[in-house]
Protein backbone atom coordinates (compact mmCIF):
# COMPACT_ATOMS: atom_id res chain seq x y z
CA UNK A 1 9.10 -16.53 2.46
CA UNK A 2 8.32 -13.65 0.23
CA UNK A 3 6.90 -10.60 0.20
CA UNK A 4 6.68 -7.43 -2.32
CA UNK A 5 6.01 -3.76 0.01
CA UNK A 6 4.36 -1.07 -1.67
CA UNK A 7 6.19 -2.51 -4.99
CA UNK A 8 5.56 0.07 -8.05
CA UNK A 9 7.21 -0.31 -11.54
CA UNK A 10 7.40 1.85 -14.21
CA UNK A 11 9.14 1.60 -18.18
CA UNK A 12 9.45 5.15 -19.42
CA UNK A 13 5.96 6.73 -18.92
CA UNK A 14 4.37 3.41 -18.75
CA UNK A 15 2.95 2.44 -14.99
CA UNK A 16 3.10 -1.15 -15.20
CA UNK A 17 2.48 -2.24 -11.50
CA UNK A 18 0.95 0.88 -8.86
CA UNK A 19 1.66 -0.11 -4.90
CA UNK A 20 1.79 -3.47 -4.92
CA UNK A 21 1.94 -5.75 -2.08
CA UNK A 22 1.84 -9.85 -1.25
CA UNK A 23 2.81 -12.28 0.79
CA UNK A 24 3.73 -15.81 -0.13
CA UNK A 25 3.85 -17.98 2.97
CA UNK A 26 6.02 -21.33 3.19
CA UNK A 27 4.48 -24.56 2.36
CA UNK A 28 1.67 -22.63 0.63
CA UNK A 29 0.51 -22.54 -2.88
CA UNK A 30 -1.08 -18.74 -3.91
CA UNK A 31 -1.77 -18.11 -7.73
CA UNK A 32 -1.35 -14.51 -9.33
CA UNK A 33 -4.50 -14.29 -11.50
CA UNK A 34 -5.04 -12.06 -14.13
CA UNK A 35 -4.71 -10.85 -18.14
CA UNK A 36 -1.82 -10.77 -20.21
CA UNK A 37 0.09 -8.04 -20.11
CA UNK A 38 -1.03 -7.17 -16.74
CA UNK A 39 2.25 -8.07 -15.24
CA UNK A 40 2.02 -10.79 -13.46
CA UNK A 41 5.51 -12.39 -15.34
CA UNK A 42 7.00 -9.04 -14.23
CA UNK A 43 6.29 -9.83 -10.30
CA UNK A 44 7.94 -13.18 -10.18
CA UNK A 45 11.00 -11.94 -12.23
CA UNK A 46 11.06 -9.06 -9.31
CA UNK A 47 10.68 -12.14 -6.60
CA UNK A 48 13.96 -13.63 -8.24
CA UNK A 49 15.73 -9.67 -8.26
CA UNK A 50 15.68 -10.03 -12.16
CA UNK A 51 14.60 -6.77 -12.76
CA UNK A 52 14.26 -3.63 -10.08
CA UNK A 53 11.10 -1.79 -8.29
CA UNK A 54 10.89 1.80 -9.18
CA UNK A 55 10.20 1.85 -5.53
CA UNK A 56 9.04 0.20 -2.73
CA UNK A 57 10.95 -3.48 -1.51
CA UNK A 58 11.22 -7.12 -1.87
CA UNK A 59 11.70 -9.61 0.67
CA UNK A 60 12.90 -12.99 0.92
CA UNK A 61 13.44 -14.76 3.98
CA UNK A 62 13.41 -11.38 5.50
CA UNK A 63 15.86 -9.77 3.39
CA UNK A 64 15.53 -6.79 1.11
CA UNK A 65 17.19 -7.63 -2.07
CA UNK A 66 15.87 -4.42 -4.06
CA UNK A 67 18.87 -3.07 -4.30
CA UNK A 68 21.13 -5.75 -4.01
CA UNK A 69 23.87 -6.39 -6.45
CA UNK A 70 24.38 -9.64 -9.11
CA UNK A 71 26.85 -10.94 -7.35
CA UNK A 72 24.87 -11.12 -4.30
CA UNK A 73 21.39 -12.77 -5.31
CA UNK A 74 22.84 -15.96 -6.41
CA UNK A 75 22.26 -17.38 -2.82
CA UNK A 76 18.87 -15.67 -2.80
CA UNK A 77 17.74 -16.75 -6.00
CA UNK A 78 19.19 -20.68 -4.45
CA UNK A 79 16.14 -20.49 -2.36
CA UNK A 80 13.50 -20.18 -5.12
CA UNK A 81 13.05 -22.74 -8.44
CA UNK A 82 12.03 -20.92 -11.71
CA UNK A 83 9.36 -22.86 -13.91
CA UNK A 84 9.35 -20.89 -17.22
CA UNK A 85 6.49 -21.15 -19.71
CA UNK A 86 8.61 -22.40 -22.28
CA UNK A 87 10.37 -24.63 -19.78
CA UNK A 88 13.63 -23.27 -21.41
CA UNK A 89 15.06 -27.37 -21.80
CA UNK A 90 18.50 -27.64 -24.21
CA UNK A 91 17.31 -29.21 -27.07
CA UNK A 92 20.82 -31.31 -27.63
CA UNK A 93 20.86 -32.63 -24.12
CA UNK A 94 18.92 -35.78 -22.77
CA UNK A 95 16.58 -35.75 -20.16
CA UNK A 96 19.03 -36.45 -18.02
CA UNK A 97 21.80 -33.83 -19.19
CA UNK A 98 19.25 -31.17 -18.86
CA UNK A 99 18.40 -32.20 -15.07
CA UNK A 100 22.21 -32.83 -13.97
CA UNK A 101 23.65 -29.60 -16.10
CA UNK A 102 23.09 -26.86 -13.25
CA UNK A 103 23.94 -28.99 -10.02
CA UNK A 104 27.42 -29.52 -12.47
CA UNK A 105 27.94 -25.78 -13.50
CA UNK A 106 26.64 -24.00 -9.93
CA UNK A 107 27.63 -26.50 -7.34
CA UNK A 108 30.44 -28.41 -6.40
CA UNK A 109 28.95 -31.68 -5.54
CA UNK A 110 30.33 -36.03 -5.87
CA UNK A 111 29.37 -37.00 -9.55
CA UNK A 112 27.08 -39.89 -7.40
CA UNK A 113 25.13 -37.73 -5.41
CA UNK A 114 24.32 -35.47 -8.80
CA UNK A 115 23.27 -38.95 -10.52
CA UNK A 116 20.92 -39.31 -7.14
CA UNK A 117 19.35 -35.96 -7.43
CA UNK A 118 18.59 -36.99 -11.13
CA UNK A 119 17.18 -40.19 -10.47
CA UNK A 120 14.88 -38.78 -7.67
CA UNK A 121 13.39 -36.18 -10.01
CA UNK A 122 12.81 -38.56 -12.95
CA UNK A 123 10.81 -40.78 -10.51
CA UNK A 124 9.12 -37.62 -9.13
CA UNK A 125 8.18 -36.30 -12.14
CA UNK A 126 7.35 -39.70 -13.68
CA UNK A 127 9.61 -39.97 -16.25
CA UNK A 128 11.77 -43.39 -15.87
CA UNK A 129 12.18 -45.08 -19.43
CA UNK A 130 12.91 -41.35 -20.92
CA UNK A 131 16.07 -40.62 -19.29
CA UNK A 132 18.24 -40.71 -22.71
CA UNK A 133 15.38 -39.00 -24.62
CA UNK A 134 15.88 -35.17 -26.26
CA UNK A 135 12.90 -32.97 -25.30
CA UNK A 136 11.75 -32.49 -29.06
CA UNK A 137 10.65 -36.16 -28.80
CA UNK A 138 8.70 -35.85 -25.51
CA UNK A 139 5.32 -34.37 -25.04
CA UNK A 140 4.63 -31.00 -23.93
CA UNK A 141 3.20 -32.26 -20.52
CA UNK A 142 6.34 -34.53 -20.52
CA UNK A 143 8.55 -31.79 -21.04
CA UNK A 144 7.38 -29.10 -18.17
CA UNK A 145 7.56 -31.91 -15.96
CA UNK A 146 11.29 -32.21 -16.71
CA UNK A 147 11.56 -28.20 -16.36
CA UNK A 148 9.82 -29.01 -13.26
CA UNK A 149 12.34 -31.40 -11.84
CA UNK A 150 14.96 -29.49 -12.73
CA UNK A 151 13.49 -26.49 -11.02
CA UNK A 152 13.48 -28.90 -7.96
CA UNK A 153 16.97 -30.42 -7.83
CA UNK A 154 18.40 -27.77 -5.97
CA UNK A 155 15.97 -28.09 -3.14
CA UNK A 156 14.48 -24.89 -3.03
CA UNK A 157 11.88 -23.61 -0.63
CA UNK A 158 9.68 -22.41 -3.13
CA UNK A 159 8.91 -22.69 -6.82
CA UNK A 160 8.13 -20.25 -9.22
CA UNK A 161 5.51 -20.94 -12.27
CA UNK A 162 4.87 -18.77 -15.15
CA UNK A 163 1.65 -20.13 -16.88
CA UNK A 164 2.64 -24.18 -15.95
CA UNK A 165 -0.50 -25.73 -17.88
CA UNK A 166 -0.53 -23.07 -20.93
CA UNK A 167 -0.94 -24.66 -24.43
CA UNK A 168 -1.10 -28.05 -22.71
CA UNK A 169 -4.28 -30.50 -23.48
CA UNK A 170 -6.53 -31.38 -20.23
CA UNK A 171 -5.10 -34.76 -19.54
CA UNK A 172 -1.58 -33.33 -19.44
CA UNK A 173 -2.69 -30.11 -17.24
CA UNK A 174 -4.35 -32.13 -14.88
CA UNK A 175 -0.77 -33.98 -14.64
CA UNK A 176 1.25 -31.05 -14.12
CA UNK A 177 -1.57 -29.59 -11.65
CA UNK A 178 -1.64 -33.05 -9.62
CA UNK A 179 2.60 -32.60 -9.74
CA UNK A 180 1.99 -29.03 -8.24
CA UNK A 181 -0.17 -29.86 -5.54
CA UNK A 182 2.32 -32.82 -4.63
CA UNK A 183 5.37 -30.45 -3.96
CA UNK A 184 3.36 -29.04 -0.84
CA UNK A 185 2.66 -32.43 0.82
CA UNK A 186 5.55 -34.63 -0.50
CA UNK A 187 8.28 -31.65 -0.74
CA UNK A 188 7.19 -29.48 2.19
CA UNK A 189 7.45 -26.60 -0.57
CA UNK A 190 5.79 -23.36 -1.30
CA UNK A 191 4.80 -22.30 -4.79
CA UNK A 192 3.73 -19.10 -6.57
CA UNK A 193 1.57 -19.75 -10.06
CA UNK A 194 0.66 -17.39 -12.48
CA UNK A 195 -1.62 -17.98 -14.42
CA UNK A 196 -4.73 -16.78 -16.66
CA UNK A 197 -6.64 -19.83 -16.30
CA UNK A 198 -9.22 -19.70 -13.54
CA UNK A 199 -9.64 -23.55 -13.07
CA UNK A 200 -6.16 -23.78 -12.61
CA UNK A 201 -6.04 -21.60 -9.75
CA UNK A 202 -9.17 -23.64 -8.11
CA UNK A 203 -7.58 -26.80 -8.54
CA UNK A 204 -4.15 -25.99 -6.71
CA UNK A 205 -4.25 -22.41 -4.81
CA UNK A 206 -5.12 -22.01 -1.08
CA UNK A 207 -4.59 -18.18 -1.56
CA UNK A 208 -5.06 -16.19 -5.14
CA UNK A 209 -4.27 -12.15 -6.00
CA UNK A 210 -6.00 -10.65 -8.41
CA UNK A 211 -3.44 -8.23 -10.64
CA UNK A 212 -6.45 -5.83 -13.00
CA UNK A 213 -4.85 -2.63 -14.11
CA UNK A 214 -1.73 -2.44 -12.42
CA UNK A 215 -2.98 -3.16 -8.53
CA UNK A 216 -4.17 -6.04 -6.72
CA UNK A 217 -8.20 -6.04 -7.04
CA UNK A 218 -8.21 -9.37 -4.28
CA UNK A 219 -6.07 -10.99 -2.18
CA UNK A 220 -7.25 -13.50 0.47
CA UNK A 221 -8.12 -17.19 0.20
CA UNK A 222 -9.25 -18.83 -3.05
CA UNK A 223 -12.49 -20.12 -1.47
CA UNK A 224 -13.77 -16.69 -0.84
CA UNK A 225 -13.13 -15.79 -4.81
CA UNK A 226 -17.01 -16.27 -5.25
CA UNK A 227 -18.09 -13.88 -2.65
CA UNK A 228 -16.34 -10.98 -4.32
CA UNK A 229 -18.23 -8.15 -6.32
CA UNK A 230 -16.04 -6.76 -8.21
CA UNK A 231 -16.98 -6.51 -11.58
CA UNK A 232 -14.11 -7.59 -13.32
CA UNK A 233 -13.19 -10.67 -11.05
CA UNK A 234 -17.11 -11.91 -11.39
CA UNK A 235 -16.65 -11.47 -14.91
CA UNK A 236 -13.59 -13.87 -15.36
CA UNK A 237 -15.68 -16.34 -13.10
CA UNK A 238 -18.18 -16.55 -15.82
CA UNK A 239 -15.87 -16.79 -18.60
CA UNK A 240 -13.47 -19.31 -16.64
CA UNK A 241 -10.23 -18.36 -18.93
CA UNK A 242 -8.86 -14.33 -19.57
CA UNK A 243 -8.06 -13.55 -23.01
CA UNK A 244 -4.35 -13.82 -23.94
């Protein structure tokens, strides 16, 4: 589905990612483990053509969109649902509103079938009885599920998330973690997570990389996490969270 070849990116004088390359596989979840400031933001924002490599390519679906124009990544960017860490709701729409506003703006579909995609995403997400609420009065678990079924009602192949169960309590991360794992098995979907939280990426990813210092440090399956010896990555399995 995706897939970043010999990706490097600099700002200025500042190296922030040296030859970088992954693979994200339909219908499979992989987590991008590492520090803040590491980058890890910066490769799902080049996944979505947001920002340009200072060299080497991105793929999805088998085409390079490294160089391509605005105009021509909305389709591109149709295939992929952004997750944001701040979930990035309107605060003076409804549930509802905020789930509906995109399909109205971007495509040009019956007012019903928009009301369907709604209602199947507020029953997805668990949400029915909030569908006239404004996010300020919901939860924060409450609310990334909404960001989450809005992500959704396009019917992407694959799902981006930028730190989903950050600043959430344990009852409402093991929510949004049981919600991820769903989209594989209910949706048929892939999903990339970033994350700094190390039981996060146990609980949800068949495949993590490792971003230390620019490059990727491991990349394989997350059962085989243990078995590596590199110092930094047994380090973070000790501590079970990286600092912010």
């Amino acid at each position: 589905m995706i897939e970043l070849r010999n990706i490097s990116l600099k700002y200025g004088e500042k190296e922030i990612l040296k030859n970088v390359s992954l693979t994200i596989e339909d219908n499979t979840i992989k987590a991008i483990l590492g520090p803040s400031g590491v980058g890890k933001s910066t490769i799902l924002k080049l996944m979505l053509g947001l920002i340009k490599p200072t060299s080497g390519q991105v793929f999805v679906d088998g085409t390079d969109i490294s160089a391509m124009k605005e105009s021509e990544l909305y389709p591109i960017r149709r295939k992929m649902g952004m997750v944001f860490q701040g979930n990035a709701l309107f605060d003076s729409m409804s549930i509802s509103q905020n789930l509906g506003f995109f399909l109205r703006e971007n495509l040009n579909l019956p007012e019903k079938e928009v009301q369907e995609r709604v209602t199947e995403q507020i029953q997805f997400a668990g949400l029915e009885g909030y569908e006239e609420q404004l996010p300020e009065s919901l939860s924060g678990g409450m609310r990334k599920r909404v960001a989450i079924g809005r992500a959704l009602i396009f019917r992407p192949h694959m799902i981006l998330f930028d730190e989903p169960t950050a600043g959430l309590d344990p009852v409402s991360s093991k929510k949004i973690l049981t919600l991820i794992s769903s989209l594989r098995h209910h949706n048929n979907l892939g999903a990339v997570i970033v994350t700094h939280i190390i039981d996060d990426v146990f609980n949800v990813a068949d495949c993590v990389a490792v971003l230390y210092q620019g490059g990727i440090i491991f990349d394989d399956a997350t059962s085989k996490l243990h078995g590596s010896d590199h110092p930094f990555i047994r380090s973070i399995l000790s501590d079970k969270i990286l600092e912010l």
